[in-house]
Protein backbone atom coordinates (compact mmCIF):
# COMPACT_ATOMS: atom_id res chain seq x y z
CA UNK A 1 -122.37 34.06 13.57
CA UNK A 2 -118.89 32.62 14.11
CA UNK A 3 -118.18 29.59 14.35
CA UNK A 4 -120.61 27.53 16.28
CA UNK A 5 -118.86 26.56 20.12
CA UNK A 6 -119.70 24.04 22.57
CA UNK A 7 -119.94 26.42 25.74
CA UNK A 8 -120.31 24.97 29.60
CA UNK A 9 -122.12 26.76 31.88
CA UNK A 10 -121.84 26.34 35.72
CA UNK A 11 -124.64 27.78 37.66
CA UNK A 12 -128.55 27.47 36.97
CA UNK A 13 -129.78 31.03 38.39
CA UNK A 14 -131.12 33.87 36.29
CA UNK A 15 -127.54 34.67 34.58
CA UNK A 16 -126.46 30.87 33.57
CA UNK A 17 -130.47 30.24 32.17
CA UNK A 18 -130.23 33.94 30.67
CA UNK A 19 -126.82 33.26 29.00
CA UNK A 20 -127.67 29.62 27.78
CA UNK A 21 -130.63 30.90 26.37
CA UNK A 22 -129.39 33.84 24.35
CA UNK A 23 -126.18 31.47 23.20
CA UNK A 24 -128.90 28.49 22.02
CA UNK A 25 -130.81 30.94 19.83
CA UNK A 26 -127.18 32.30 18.64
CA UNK A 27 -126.48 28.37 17.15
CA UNK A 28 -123.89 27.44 19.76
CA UNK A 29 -124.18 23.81 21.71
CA UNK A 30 -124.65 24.66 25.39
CA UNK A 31 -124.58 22.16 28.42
CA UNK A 32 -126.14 24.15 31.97
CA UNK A 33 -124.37 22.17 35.41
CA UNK A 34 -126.81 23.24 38.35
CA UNK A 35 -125.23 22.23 41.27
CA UNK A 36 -128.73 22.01 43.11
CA UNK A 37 -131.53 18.92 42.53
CA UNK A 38 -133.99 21.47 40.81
CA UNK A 39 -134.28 24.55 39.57
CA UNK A 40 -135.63 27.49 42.08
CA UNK A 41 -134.87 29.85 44.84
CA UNK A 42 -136.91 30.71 48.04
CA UNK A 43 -139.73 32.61 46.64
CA UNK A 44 -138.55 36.59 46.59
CA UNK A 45 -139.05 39.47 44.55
CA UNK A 46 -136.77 41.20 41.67
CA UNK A 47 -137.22 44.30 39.60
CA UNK A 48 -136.20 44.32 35.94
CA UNK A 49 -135.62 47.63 34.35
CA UNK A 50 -135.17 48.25 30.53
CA UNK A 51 -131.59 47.47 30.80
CA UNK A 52 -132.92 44.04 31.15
CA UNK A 53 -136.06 43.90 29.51
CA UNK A 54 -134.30 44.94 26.06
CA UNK A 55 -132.33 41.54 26.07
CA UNK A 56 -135.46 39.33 27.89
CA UNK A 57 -137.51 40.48 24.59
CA UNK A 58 -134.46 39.42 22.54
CA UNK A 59 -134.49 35.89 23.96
CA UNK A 60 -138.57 36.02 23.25
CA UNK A 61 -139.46 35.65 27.34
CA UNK A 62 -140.69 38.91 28.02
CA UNK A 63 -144.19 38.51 26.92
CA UNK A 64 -144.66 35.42 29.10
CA UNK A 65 -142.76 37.06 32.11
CA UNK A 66 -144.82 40.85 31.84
CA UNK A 67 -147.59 38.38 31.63
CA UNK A 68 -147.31 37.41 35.76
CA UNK A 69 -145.29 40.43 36.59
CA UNK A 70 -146.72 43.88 37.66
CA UNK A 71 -145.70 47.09 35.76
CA UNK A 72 -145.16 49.64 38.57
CA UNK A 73 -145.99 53.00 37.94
CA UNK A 74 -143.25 55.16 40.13
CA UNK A 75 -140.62 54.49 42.87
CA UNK A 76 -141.86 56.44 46.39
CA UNK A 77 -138.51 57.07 48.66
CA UNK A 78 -140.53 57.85 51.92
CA UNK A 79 -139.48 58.64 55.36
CA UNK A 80 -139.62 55.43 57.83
CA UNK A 81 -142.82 57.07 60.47
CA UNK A 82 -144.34 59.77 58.70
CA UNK A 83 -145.00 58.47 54.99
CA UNK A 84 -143.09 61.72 53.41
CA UNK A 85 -142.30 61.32 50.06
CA UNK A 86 -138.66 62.72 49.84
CA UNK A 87 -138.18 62.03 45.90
CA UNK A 88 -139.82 59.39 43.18
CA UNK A 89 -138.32 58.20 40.27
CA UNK A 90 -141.44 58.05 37.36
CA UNK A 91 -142.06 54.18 36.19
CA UNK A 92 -144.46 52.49 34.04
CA UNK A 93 -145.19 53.85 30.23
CA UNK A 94 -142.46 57.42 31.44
CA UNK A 95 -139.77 54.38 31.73
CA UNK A 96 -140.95 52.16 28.52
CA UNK A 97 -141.06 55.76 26.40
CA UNK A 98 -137.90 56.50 27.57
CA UNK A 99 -136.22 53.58 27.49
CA UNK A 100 -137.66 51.32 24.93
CA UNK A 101 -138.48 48.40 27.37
CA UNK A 102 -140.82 48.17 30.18
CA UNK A 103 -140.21 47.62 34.24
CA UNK A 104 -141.53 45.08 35.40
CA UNK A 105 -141.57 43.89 39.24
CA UNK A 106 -141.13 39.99 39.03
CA UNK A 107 -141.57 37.34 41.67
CA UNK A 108 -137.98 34.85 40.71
CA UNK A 109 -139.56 31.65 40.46
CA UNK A 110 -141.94 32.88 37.68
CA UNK A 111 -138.66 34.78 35.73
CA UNK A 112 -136.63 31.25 36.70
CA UNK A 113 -139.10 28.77 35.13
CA UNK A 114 -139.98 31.11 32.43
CA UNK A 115 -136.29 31.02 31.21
CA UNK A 116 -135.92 27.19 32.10
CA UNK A 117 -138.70 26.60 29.99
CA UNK A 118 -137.43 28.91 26.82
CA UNK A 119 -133.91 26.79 27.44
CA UNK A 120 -135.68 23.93 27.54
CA UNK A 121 -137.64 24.47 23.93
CA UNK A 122 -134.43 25.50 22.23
CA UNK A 123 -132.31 22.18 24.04
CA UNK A 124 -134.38 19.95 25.72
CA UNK A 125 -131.28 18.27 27.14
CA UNK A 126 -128.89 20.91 28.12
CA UNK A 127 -129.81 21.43 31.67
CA UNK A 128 -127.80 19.03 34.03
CA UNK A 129 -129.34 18.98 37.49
CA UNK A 130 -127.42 17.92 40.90
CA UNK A 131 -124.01 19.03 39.15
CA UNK A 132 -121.48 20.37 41.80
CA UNK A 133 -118.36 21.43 40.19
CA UNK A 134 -114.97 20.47 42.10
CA UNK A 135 -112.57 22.27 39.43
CA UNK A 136 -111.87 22.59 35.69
CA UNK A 137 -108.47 22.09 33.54
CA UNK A 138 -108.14 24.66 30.92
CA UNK A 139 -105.36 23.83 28.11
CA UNK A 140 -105.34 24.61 24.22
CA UNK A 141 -107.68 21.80 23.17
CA UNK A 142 -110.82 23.22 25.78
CA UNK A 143 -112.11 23.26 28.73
CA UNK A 144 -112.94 20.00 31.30
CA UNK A 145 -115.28 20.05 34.33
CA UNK A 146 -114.95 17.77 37.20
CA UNK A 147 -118.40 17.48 39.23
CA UNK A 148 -118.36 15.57 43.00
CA UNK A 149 -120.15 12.85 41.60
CA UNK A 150 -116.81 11.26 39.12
CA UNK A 151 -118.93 12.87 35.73
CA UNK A 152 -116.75 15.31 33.81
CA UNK A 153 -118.03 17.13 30.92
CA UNK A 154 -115.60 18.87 28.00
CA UNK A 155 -116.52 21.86 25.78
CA UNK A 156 -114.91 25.06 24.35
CA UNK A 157 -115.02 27.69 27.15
CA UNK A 158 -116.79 27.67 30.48
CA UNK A 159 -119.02 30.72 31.75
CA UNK A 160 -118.79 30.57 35.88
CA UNK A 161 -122.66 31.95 36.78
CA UNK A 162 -122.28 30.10 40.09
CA UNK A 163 -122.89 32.78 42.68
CA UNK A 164 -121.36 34.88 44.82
CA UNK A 165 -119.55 31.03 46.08
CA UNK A 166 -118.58 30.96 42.98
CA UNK A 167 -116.33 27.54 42.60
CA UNK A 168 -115.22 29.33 39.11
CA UNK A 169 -114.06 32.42 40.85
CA UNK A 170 -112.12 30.11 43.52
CA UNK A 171 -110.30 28.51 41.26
CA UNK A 172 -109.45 31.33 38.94
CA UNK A 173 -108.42 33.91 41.86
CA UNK A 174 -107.93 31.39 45.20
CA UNK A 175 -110.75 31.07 47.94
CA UNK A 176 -111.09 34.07 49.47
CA UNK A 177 -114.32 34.32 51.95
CA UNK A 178 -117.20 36.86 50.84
CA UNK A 179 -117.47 40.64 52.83
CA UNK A 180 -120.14 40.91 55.32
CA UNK A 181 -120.74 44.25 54.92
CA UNK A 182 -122.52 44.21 58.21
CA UNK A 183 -125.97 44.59 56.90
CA UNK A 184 -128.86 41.64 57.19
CA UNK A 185 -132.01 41.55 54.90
CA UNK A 186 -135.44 39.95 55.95
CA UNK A 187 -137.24 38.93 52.89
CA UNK A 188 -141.15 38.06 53.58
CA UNK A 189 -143.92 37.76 50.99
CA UNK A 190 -147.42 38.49 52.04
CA UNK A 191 -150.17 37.32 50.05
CA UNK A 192 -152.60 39.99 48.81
CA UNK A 193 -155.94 38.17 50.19
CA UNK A 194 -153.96 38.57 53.75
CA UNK A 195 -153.96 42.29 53.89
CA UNK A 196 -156.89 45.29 53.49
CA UNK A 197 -157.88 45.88 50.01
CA UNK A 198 -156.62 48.20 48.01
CA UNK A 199 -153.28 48.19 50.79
CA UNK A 200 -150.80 49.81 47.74
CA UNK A 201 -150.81 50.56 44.19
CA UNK A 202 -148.41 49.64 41.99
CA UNK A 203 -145.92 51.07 43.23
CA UNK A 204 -142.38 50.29 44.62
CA UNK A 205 -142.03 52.27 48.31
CA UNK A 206 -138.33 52.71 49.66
CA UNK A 207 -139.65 53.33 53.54
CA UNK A 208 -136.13 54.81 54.81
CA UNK A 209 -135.01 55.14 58.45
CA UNK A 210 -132.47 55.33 61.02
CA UNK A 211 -129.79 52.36 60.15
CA UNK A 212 -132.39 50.38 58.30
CA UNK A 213 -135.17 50.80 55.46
CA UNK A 214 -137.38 48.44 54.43
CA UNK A 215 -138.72 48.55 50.14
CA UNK A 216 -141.78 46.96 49.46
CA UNK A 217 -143.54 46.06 46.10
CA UNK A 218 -146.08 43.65 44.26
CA UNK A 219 -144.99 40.43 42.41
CA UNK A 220 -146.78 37.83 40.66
CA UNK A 221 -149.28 39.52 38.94
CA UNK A 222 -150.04 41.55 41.96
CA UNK A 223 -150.74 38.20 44.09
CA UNK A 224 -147.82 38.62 46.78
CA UNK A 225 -146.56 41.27 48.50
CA UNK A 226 -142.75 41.83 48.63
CA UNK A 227 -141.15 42.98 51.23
CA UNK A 228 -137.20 43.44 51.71
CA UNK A 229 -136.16 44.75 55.18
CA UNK A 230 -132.76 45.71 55.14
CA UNK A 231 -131.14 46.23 58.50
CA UNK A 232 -127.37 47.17 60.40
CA UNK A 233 -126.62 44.56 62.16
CA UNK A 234 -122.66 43.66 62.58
CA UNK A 235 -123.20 41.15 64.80
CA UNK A 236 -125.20 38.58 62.52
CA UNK A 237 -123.02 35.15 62.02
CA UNK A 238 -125.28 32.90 60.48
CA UNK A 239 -124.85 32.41 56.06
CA UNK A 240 -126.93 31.19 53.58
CA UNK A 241 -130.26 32.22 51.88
CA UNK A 242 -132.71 30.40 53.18
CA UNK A 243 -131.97 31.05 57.11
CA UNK A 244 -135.25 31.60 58.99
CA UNK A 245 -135.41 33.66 61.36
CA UNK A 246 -137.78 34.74 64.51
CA UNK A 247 -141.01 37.28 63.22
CA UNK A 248 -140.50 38.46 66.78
CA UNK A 249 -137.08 39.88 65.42
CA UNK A 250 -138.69 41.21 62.54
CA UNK A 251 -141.21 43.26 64.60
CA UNK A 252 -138.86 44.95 66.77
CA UNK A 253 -136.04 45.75 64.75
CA UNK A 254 -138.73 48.15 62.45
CA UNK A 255 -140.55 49.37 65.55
CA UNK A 256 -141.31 52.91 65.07
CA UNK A 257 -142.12 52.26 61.16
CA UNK A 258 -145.35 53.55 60.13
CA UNK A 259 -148.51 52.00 59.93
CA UNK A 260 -148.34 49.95 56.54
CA UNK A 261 -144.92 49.03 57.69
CA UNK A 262 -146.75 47.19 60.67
CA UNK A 263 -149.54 45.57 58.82
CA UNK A 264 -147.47 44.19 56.65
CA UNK A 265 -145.29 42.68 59.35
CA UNK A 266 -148.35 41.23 60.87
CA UNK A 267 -149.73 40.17 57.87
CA UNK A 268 -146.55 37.84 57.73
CA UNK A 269 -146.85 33.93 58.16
CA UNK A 270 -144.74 34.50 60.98
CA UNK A 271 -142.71 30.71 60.20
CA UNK A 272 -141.92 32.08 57.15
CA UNK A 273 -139.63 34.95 57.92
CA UNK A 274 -136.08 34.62 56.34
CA UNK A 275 -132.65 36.99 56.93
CA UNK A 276 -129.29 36.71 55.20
CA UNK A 277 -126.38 38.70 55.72
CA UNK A 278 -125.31 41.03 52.87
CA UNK A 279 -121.77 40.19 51.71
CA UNK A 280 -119.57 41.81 48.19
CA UNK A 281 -116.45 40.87 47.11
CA UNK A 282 -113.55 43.32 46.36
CA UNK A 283 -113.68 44.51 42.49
CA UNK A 284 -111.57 41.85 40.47
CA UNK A 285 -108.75 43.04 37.82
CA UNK A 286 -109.78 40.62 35.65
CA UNK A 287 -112.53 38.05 34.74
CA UNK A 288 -111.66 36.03 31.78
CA UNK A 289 -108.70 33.90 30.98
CA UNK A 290 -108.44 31.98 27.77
CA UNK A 291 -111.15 29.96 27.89
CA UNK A 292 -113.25 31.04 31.31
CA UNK A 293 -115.10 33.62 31.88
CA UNK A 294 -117.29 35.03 35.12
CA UNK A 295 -120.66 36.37 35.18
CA UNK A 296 -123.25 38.08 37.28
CA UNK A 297 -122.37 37.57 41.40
CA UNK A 298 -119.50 35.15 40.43
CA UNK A 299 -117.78 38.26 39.53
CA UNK A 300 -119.67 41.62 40.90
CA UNK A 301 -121.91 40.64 44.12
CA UNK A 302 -123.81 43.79 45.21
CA UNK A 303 -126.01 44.85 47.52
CA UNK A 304 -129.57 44.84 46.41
CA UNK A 305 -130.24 48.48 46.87
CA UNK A 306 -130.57 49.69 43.28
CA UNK A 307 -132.38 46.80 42.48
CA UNK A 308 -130.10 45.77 39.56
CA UNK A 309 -128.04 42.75 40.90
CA UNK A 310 -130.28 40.14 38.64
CA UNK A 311 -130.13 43.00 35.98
CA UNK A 312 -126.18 42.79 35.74
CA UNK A 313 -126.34 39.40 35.63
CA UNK A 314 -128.67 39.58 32.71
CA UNK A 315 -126.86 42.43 30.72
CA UNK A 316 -123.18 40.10 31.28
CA UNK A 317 -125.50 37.55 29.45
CA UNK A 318 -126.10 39.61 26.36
CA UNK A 319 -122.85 41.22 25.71
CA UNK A 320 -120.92 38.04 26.49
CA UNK A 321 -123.07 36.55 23.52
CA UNK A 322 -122.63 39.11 21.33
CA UNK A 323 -118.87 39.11 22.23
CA UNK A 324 -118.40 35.05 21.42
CA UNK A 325 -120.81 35.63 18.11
CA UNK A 326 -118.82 38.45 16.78
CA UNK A 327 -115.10 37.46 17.73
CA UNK A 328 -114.20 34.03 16.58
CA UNK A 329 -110.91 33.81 18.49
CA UNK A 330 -112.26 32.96 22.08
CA UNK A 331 -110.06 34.43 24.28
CA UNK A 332 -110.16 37.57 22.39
CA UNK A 333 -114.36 37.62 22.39
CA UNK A 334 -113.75 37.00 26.48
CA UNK A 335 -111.55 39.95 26.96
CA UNK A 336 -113.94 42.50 24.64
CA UNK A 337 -117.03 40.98 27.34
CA UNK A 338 -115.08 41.46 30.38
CA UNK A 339 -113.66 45.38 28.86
CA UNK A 340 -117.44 46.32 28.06
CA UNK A 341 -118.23 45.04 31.59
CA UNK A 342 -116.18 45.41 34.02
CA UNK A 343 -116.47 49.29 34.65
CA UNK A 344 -120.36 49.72 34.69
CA UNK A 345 -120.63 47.06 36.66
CA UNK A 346 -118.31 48.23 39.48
CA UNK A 347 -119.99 51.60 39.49
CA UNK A 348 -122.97 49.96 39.60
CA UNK A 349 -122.06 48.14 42.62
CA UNK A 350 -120.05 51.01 44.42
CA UNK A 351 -123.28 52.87 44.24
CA UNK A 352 -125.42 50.73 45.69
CA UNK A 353 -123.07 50.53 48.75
CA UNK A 354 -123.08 54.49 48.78
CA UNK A 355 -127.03 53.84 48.64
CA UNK A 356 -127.02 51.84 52.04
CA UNK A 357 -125.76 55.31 53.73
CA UNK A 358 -128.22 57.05 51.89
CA UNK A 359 -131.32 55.19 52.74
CA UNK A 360 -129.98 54.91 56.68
CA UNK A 361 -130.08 58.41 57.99
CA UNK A 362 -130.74 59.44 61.20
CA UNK A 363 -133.14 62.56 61.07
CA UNK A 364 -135.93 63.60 58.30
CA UNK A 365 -133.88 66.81 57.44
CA UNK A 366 -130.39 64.60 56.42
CA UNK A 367 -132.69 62.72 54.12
CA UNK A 368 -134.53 65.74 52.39
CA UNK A 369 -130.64 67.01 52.16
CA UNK A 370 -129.47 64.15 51.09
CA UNK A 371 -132.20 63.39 47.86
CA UNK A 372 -132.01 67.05 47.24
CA UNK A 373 -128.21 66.32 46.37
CA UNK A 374 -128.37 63.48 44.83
CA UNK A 375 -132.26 62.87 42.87
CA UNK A 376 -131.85 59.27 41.68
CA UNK A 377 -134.30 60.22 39.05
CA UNK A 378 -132.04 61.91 37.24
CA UNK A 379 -129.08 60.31 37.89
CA UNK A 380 -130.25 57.02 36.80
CA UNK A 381 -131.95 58.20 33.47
CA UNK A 382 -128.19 59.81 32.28
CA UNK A 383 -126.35 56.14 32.57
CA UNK A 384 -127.85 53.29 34.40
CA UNK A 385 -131.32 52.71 32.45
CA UNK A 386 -130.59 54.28 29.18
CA UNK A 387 -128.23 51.51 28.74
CA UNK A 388 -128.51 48.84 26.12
CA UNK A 389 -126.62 45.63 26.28
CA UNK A 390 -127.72 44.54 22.72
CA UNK A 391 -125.78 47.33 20.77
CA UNK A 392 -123.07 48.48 23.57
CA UNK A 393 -120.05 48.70 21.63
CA UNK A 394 -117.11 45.59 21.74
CA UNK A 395 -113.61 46.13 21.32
CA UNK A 396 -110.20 44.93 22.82
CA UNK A 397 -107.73 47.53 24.33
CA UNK A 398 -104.60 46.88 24.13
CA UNK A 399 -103.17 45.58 27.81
């Protein structure tokens, strides 16, 4: 290792608690601001493919976290009414034989606390709850944070994991609002004992239909019932994530859905129905200066339709650690992160906007077209989960 660094992280969510991890067991002093009172998110569901998994085994989580996860064994992209599978991307021991890691479907509290807790053994002290950050001065002697409550906290570089309203990403390139990309998403979880048994295997089902499609999959050791609804609808106004919103809405905007679609909307708790608009952010030409650095939504917000927005967020985590271990000059270990980064990540999240066309057709025959042209099988086996962010290479171009 290099020489050891006092590193400030703002933002608690899967990225800052990933990153803070992997620098702890690297030897570094790390202090976590959580603008929040406590640690968690309304309860949803995330999919972590080997591209992930490879760096949660590296931190020593992933036993705990395949533990209460579920280990799906394919992807089903089915038509919205009649159940037709159109294409299917192979899961389970095909992906951990390919790929050297398993995918695991994981509800985010569980991957949350499970990471809290692994920060927590390696610094019990680092985590700083009910920490809003106003700004940060940057000069050659470090970094200082100003919170909203007077505190101020000092260290060698600052990692900005704050979100897509990212205070980081305000400061470094002005306040600019987030895109609504005029797509909403419900999010519901259904408890198992509330629907018929045996309702799906372990499986993840893309249900895709005119304008909207709706994917569906267990979490929490097969307990809940995920389900992501994700709808056009350019004349939503509210923001946030935890906006609830009427099951009565829910119903009718996936009338016409098949038959699991609608037992699953009744099986909701229909006062627990939430739907947030969608937004991105323009690519950035840059992420890093000297001594700050962006990661995860702070500096690529995507659209959850390759299911690899937490993964990003968890890959930045291990290459920006192996980028501060093996460059000792900071802002030179910054720039090889952001280089190594920047790209995949962009194509990452230009294709999942190409995917909210492709999952929104109008007739069966455009989608059979459509996955005949483009098999995300394949695709995604060539570059997306054959990547490994423990042994990507690091280097600095020249500007």
């Amino acid at each position: 290792m290099t020489t050891r660094k006092k590193i400030l992280i703002a933002g608690g969510g899967i990225g800052g608690l990933t990153a803070a991890g992997l620098l702890l067991q690297s030897g570094h002093e790390v202090e976590v601001f959580e603008q929040a009172p406590e640690l968690g998110e309304v309860g949803a569901g995330i999919q972590v493919s080997a591209n992930a998994t490879h760096v949660l085994r590296h931190l020593g989580v992933l036993e705990a976290l395949a533990s209460i996860s579920v280990r799906p064994l394919r992807t089903e992209f089915r038509l919205h009414d009649t159940a037709e599978v159109v294409s299917e991307i192979l899961l389970g021991d095909s992906h951990e034989d390919r790929f050297g890691a398993p995918y695991l479907q994981v509800y985010r509290p569980d991957i949350l606390r499970i990471l809290e807790l692994r920060v927590r053994e390696l610094s019990p002290s680092s985590i700083h709850l009910g920490k809003a950050l106003i700004r940060y001065e940057e000069d050659v002697q470090g970094i200082t944070l100003h919170f909203t409550d007077g505190s101020t906290a000092h260290g060698d570089v600052l990692i900005g994991a704050d979100g897509i309203k990212s205070a980081v990403r305000a400061q470094m390139h002005g306040n600019e609002p987030a895109n609504f990309t005029g797509n909403v998403a419900w999010r519901v979880m259904v408890p198992v004992d509330k629907l018929p048994p045996n309702f799906q295997p372990p499986i993840f089902v893309n249900w895709m239909g005119p304008d909207k499609h709706m994917v569906v999959y267990w979490v929490n050791g097969g307990k809940l019932l995920n389900f992501v609804g994700c709808v056009e609808k350019p004349e939503w106004t509210q923001e946030g994530w935890a906006i609830k919103a009427p099951w009565d809405d829910l119903k009718a905007d996936f009338a016409g859905f098949h038959p699991d679609v609608q037992t699953m909307i009744d099986a909701a708790d229909r006062d627990s129905c939430y739907c947030w608009a969608l937004n991105n952010r323009p690519r950035l030409n840059y992420w890093s200066t000297e001594r700050v650095t962006l990661l995860g939504d702070s500096a690529h917000p995507t659209l959850p339709y390759m299911a690899q927005g937490a993964v990003m967020a968890i890959e930045d985590a291990a290459v920006l650690m192996r980028a501060i271990d093996e460059f000792d000059d900071l802002a030179t270990a910054l720039k090889a992160y952001e280089q190594a980064r920047i790209d995949r990540t962009a194509r990452i999240v230009n294709e999942s906007t190409e995917h909210a066309r492709l999952f929104h057709f109008q007739t069966h025959q455009e989608f059979r077209e459509a996955f005949a042209r483009k098999d995300p099988s394949k695709d995604r086996a060539l570059w997306l989960y054959n990547y490994d962010p423990l042994s990507t290479p690091l280097a600095v171009e020249p500007a």
